[in-house]
Protein backbone atom coordinates (compact mmCIF):
# COMPACT_ATOMS: atom_id res chain seq x y z
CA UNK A 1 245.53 84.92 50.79
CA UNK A 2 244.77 81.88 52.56
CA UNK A 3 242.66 82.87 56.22
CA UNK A 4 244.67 81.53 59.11
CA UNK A 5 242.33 81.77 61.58
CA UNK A 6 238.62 82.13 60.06
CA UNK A 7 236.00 82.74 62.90
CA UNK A 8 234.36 83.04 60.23
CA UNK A 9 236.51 84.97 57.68
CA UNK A 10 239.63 86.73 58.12
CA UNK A 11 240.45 87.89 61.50
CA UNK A 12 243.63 89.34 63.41
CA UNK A 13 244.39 86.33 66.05
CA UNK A 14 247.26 84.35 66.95
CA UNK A 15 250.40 84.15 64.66
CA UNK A 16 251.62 81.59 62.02
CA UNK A 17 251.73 80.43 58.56
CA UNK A 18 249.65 77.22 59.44
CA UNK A 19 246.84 77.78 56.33
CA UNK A 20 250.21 75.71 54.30
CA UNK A 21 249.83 72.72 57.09
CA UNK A 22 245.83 72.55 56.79
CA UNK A 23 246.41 72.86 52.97
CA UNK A 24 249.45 70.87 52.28
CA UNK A 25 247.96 67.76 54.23
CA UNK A 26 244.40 67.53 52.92
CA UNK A 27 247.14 67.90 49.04
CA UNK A 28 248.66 65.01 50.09
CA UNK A 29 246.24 62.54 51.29
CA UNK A 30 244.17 63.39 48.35
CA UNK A 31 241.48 65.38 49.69
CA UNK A 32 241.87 67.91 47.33
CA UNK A 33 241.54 67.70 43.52
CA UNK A 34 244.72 67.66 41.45
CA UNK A 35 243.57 70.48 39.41
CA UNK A 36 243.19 72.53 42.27
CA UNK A 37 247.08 71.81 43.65
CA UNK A 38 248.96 74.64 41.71
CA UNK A 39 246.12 77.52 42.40
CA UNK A 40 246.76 76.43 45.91
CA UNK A 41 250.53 76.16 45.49
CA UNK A 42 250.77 79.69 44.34
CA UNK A 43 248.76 80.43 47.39
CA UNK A 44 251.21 78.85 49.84
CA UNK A 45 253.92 80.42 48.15
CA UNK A 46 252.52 83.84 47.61
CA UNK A 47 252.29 84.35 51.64
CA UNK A 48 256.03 83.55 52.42
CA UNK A 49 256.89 86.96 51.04
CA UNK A 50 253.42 88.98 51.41
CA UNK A 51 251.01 89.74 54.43
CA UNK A 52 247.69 90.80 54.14
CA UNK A 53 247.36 94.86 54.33
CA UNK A 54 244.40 94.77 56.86
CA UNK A 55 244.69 91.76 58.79
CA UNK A 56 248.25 90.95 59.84
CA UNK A 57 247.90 87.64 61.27
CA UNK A 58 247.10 86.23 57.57
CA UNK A 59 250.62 85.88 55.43
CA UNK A 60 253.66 86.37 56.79
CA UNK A 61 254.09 89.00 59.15
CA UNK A 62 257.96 89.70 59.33
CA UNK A 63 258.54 87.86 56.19
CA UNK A 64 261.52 90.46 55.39
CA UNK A 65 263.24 89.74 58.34
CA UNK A 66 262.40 85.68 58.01
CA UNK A 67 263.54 85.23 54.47
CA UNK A 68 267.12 87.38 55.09
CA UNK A 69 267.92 86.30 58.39
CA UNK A 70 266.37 83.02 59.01
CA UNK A 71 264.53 84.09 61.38
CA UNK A 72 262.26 87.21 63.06
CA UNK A 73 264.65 89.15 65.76
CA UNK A 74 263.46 90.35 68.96
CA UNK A 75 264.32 93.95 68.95
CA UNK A 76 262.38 94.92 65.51
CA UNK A 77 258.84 95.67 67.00
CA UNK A 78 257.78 92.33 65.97
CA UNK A 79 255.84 90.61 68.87
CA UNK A 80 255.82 86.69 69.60
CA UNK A 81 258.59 86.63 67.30
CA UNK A 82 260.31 83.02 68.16
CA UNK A 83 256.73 81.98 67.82
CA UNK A 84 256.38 83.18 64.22
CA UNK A 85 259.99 81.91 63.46
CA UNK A 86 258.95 78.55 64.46
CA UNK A 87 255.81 78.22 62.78
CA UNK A 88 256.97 79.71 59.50
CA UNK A 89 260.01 77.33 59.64
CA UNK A 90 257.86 73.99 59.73
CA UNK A 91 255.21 75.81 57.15
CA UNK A 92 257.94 75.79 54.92
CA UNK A 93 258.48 72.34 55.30
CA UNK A 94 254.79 71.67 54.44
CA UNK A 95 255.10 73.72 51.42
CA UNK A 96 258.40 72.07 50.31
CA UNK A 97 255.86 68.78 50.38
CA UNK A 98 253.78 70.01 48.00
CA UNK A 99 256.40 70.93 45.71
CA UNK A 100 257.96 67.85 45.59
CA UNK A 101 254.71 66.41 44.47
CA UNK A 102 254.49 68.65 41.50
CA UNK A 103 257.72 68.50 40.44
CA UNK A 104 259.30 71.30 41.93
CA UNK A 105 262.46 70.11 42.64
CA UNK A 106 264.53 73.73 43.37
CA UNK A 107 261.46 74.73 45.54
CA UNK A 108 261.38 71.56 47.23
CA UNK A 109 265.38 72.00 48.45
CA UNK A 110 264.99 75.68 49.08
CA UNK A 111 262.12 75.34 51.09
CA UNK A 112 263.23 72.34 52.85
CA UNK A 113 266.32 74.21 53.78
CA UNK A 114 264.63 77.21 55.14
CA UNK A 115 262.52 74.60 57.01
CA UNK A 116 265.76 74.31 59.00
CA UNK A 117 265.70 78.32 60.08
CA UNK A 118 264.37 76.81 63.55
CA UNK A 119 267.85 76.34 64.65
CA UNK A 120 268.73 79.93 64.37
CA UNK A 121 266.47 80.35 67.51
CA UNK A 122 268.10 77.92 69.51
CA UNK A 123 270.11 78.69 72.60
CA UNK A 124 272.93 76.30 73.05
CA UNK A 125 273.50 77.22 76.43
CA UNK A 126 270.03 76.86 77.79
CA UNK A 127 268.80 73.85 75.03
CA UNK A 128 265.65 76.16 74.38
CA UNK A 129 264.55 78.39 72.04
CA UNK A 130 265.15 82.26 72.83
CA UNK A 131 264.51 85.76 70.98
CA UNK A 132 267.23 87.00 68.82
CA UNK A 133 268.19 90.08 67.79
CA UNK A 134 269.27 91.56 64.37
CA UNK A 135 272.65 91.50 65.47
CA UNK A 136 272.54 87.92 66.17
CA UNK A 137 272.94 88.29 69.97
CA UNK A 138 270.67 86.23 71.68
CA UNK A 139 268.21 88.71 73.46
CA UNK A 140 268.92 89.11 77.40
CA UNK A 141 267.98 88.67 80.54
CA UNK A 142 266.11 85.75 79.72
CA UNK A 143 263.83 83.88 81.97
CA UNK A 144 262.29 80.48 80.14
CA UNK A 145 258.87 81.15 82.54
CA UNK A 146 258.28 84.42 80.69
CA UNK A 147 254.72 84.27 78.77
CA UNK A 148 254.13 86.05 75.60
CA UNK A 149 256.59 88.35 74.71
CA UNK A 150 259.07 86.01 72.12
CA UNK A 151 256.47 83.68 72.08
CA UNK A 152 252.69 83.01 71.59
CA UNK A 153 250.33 82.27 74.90
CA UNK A 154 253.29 80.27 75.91
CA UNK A 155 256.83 80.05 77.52
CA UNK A 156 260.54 78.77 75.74
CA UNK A 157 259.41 75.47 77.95
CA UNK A 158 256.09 75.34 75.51
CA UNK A 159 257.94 76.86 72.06
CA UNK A 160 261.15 74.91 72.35
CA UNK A 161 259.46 71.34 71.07
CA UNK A 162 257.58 72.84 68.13
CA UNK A 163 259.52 71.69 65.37
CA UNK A 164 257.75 69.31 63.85
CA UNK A 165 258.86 67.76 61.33
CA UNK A 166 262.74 67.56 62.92
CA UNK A 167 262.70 66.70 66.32
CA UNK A 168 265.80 64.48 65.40
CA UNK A 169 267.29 67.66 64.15
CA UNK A 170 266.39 69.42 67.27
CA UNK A 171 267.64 66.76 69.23
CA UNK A 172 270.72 67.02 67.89
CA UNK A 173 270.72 70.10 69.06
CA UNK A 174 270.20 68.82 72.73
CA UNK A 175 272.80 66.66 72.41
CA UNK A 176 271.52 63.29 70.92
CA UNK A 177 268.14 61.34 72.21
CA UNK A 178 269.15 61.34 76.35
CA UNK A 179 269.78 65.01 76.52
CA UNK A 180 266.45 65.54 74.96
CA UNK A 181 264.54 63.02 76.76
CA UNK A 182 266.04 64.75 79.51
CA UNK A 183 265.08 68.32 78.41
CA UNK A 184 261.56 66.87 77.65
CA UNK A 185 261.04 65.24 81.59
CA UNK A 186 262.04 68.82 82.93
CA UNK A 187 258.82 70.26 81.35
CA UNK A 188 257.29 67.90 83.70
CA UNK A 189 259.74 68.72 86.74
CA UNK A 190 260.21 72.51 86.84
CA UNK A 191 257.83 74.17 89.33
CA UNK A 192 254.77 75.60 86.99
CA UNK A 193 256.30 79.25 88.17
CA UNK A 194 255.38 81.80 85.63
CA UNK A 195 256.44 85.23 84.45
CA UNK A 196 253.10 87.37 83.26
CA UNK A 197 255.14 90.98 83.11
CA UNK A 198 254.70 90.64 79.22
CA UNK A 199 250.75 90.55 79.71
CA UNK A 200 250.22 92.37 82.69
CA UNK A 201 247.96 90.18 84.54
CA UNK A 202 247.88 85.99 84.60
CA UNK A 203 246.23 84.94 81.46
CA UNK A 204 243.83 81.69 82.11
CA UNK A 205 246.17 79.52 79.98
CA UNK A 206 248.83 80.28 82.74
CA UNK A 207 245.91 79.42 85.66
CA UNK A 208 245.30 76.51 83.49
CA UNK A 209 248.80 75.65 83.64
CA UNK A 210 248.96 75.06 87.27
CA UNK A 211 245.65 73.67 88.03
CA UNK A 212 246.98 71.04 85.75
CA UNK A 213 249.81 70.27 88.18
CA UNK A 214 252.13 69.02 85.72
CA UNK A 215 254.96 70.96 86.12
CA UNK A 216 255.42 73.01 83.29
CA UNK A 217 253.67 71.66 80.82
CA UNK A 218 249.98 73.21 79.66
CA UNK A 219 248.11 70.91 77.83
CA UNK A 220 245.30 73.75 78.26
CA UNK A 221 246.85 75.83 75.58
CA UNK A 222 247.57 74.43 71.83
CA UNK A 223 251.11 75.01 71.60
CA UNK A 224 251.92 71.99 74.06
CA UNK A 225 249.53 69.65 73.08
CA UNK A 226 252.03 67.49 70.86
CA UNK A 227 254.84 67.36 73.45
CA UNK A 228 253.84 64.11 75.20
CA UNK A 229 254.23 62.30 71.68
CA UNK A 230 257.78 63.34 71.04
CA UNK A 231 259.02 60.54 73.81
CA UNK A 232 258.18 58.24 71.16
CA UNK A 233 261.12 60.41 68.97
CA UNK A 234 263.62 59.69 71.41
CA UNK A 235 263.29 55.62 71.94
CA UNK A 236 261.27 56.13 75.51
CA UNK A 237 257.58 54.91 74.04
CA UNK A 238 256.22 54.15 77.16
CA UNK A 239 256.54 57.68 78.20
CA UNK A 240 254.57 59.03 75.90
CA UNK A 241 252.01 56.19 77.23
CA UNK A 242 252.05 57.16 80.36
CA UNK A 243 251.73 60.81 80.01
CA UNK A 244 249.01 60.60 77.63
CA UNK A 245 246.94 58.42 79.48
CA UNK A 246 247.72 60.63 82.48
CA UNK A 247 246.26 63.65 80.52
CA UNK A 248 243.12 61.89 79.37
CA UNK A 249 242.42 60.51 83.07
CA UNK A 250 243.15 63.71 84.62
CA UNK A 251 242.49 66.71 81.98
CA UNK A 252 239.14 65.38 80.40
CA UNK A 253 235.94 64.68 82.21
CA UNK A 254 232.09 64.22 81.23
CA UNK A 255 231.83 67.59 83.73
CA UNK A 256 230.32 71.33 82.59
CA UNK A 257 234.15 72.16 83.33
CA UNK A 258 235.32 69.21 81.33
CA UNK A 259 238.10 70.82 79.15
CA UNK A 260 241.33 71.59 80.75
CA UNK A 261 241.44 74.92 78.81
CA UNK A 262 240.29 76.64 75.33
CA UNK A 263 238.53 74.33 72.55
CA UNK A 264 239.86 76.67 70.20
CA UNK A 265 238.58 75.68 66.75
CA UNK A 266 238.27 72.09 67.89
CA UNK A 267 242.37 71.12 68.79
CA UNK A 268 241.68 70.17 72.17
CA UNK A 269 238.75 67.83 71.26
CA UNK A 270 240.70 66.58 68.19
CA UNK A 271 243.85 65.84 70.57
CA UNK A 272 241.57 63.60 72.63
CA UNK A 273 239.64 61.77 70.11
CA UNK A 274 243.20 60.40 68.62
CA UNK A 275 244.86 60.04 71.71
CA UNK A 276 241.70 57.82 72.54
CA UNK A 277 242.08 55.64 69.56
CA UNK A 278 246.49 55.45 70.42
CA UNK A 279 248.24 57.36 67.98
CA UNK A 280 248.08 61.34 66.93
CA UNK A 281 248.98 63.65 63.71
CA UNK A 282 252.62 65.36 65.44
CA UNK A 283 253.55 66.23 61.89
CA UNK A 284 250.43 67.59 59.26
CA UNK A 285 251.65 66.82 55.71
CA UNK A 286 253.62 63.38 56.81
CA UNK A 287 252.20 60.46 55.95
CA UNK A 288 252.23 59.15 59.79
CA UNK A 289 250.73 59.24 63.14
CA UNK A 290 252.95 58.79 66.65
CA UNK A 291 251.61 55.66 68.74
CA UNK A 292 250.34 56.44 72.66
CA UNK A 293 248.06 54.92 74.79
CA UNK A 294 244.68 53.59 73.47
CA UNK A 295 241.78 54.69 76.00
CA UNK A 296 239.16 51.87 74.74
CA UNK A 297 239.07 48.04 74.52
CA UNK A 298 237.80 48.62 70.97
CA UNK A 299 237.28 51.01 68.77
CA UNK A 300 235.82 50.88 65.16
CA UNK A 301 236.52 54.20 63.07
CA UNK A 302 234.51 53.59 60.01
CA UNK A 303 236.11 55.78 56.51
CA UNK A 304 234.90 57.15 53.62
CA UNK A 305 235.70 54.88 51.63
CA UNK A 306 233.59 52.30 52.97
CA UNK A 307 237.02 50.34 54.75
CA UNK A 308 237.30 50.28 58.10
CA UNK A 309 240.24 50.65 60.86
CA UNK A 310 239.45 48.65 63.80
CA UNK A 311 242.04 48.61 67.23
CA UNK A 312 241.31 46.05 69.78
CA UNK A 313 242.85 46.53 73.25
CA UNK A 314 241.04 43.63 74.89
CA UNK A 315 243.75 43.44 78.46
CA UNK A 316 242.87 47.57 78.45
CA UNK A 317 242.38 48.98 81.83
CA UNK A 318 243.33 52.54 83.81
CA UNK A 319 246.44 50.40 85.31
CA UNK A 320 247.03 48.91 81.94
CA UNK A 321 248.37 52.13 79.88
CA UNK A 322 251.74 50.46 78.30
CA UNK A 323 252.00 48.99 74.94
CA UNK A 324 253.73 45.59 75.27
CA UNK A 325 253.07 44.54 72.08
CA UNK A 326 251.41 45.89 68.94
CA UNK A 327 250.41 44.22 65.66
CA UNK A 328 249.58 45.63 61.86
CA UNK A 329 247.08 43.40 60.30
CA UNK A 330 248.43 40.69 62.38
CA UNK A 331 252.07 40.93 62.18
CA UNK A 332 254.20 42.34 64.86
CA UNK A 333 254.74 46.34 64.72
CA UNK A 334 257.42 47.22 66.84
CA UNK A 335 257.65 51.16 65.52
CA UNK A 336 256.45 53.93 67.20
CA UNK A 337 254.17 55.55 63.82
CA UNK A 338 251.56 53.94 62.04
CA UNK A 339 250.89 55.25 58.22
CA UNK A 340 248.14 57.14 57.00
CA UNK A 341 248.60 55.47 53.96
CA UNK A 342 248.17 52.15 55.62
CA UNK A 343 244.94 52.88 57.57
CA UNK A 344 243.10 54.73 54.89
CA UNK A 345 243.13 50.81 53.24
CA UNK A 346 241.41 49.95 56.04
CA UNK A 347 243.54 48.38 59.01
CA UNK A 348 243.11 45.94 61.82
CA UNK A 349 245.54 47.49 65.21
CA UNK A 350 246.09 44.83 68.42
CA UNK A 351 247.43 46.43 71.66
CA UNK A 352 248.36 44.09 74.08
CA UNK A 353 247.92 46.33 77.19
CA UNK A 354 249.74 45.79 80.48
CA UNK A 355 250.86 47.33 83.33
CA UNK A 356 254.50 48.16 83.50
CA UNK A 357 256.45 49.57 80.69
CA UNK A 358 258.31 47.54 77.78
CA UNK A 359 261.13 48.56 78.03
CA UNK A 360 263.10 47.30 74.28
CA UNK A 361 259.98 47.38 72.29
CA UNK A 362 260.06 50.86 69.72
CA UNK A 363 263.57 52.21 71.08
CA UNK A 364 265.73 51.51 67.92
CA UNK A 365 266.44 54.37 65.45
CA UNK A 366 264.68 53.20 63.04
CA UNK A 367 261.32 52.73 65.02
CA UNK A 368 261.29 56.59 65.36
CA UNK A 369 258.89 58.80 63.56
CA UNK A 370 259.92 60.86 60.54
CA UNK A 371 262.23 63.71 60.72
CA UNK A 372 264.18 65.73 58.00
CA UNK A 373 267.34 65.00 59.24
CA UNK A 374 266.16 61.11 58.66
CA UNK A 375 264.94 61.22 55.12
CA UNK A 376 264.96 57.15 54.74
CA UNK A 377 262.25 57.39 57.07
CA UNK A 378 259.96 59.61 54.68
């Protein structure tokens, strides 16, 4: 087995599959030796049908249900089970990455197409995600505030955006781009209400949650952290802009209290230090990272490799936090992703800062960030 969550070694915390997203990635941009990719494969593979006998948080827990239904039901005795159904439907994903690489090209479709198992937790008629049961009945009553129970530290408001590597698929689900831009500014308008019955008592994610004062949303707890970035998915850039600056100005400070919530193996630190530099990893195991607000005038990130990636935001300022225009080694980059595979040669990013948003740049189709249900965008 894989560990999922090593503190250090093995140990029963938090739910998930995500060893294949830390694996798969560092597979893909090279980090790991080719002789070491099929050891690692068979790894990856082994826990989609195994968990381990002492630990259940490493493999699959539910796997039987997973890989027969398409997803973990809510009346087996399986906690956080839209949480697990979630996670194990993008690790698959991840997986199917690696297979493609090595030439697996039955793997590659059936995992891709049990990547897609996300939609059998989706509830039409409230555009979130929601327990199921075996009998494919949604589960019910059903309150979208309720923490933990279906779901992880979190609420269907958190859960319902973690797809991702098909938030085009998901937002055909909602209805096309509007209805999920939509769906994505109530996060941000709901009252943060909560429901703590599962729990008992008001976990400090959910304290976190409203001392944040953004609605719904809780950038103090993991499972939200890649929300903001998903504006750029629906053709609204300069929301994601203006949210992420908003949560670097308002959620960070140089203060003993200076975290808005759990470090938790470094995420939270990790989400600032991209955010800072304007762009963020939404999808491990892509080759791309979603475009938001730079924080500095310049910053110089220097590789291993001896290149550099240099991004200059000379008009930057706190009342400057929209993109008008961006170049790529100075030519005009209207999309809303930059490529690994371009900045690992060693890249030279211009922001042209200013204070209102720009309102056609990044909103075509095509300036979206990858998503299964767009493979020309791979």
């Amino acid at each position: 087995f894989l560990p999922e969550w090593a503190s250090p070694g093995h140990r029963g915390c938090m739910v998930g599959n995500n060893s294949a997203s830390v694996v798969a990635d560092a597979l893909l941009k090279g980090v790991t030796p080719e002789k070491e990719w099929q050891t690692l494969y068979d790894a990856m593979m082994h826990a989609r049908t195994n968990v381990h006998p002492g630990v259940s948080s490493t493999g699959r827990l539910g796997h039987e249900y997973y890989n027969r239904l398409g997803y973990i039901p809510y009346d087996v005795k399986i906690n956080e089970n839209v949480a697990r159904t979630l996670e194990y439907a993008y690790d698959d994903w991840c997986i199917a990455q690696v297979a493609r690489k090595l030439g697996k090209t039955e793997d590659a479709a059936a995992l891709e197409e049990a990547s897609r198992n996300y939609r059998n937790v989706f509830d039409k008629t409230t555009k979130l995600m929601r327990g199921r049961n075996e009998n494919g009945e949604f589960q019910s009553p059903f309150s979208p505030y309720k923490w933990g129970d279906a779901f992880t530290e979190g609420n269907a408001w958190h859960y319902t955006w973690s797809v991702f590597h098909d938030v085009q698929g998901l937002a055909e689900l909602m209805g096309g781009r509007e209805g999920f831009a939509e769906m994505l500014d109530s996060v941000f308008v709901v009252p943060p209400i909560y429901d703590d019955s599962y729990y008992g008592t008001r976990i400090h994610e959910i304290t976190e949650m409203q001392v944040a004062d953004m609605g719904n949303y809780a950038h103090g707890n993991q499972p939200a952290q890649h929300m903001i970035y998903l504006y750029d998915y629906a053709g609204q850039p300069w929301k994601a802009q203006y949210w992420t600056r908003e949560v670097m100005d308002r959620l960070y400070s140089s203060k003993p209290d200076g975290y808005c919530g759990d470090e938790d193996n470094g995420q939270t630190s990790a989400w600032y230090v991209f955010s800072a530099m304007g762009f963020y990893p939404v999808c491990p195991a892509s080759d791309q990272y979603v475009i938001g607000s730079p924080l500095f005038r310049k910053a110089t990130v220097k590789l291993e490799n001896g290149k550099k990636i240099v991004i200059e935001a000379p008009d930057n300022a706190p009342e400057n936090r929209y993109i008008g225009t961006m170049k790529l080694d100075g030519k005009r980059y209207d999309r809303n992703f930059i490529r690994w595979s371009d900045l690992v040669k060693g890249a030279k990013i211009d922001f042209a800062m200013q204070p209102d948003p720009a309102y056609k740049r990044g909103v075509g189709p095509q300036d979206a960030p990858y998503s299964l249900s767009r493979e020309e965008c791979r």
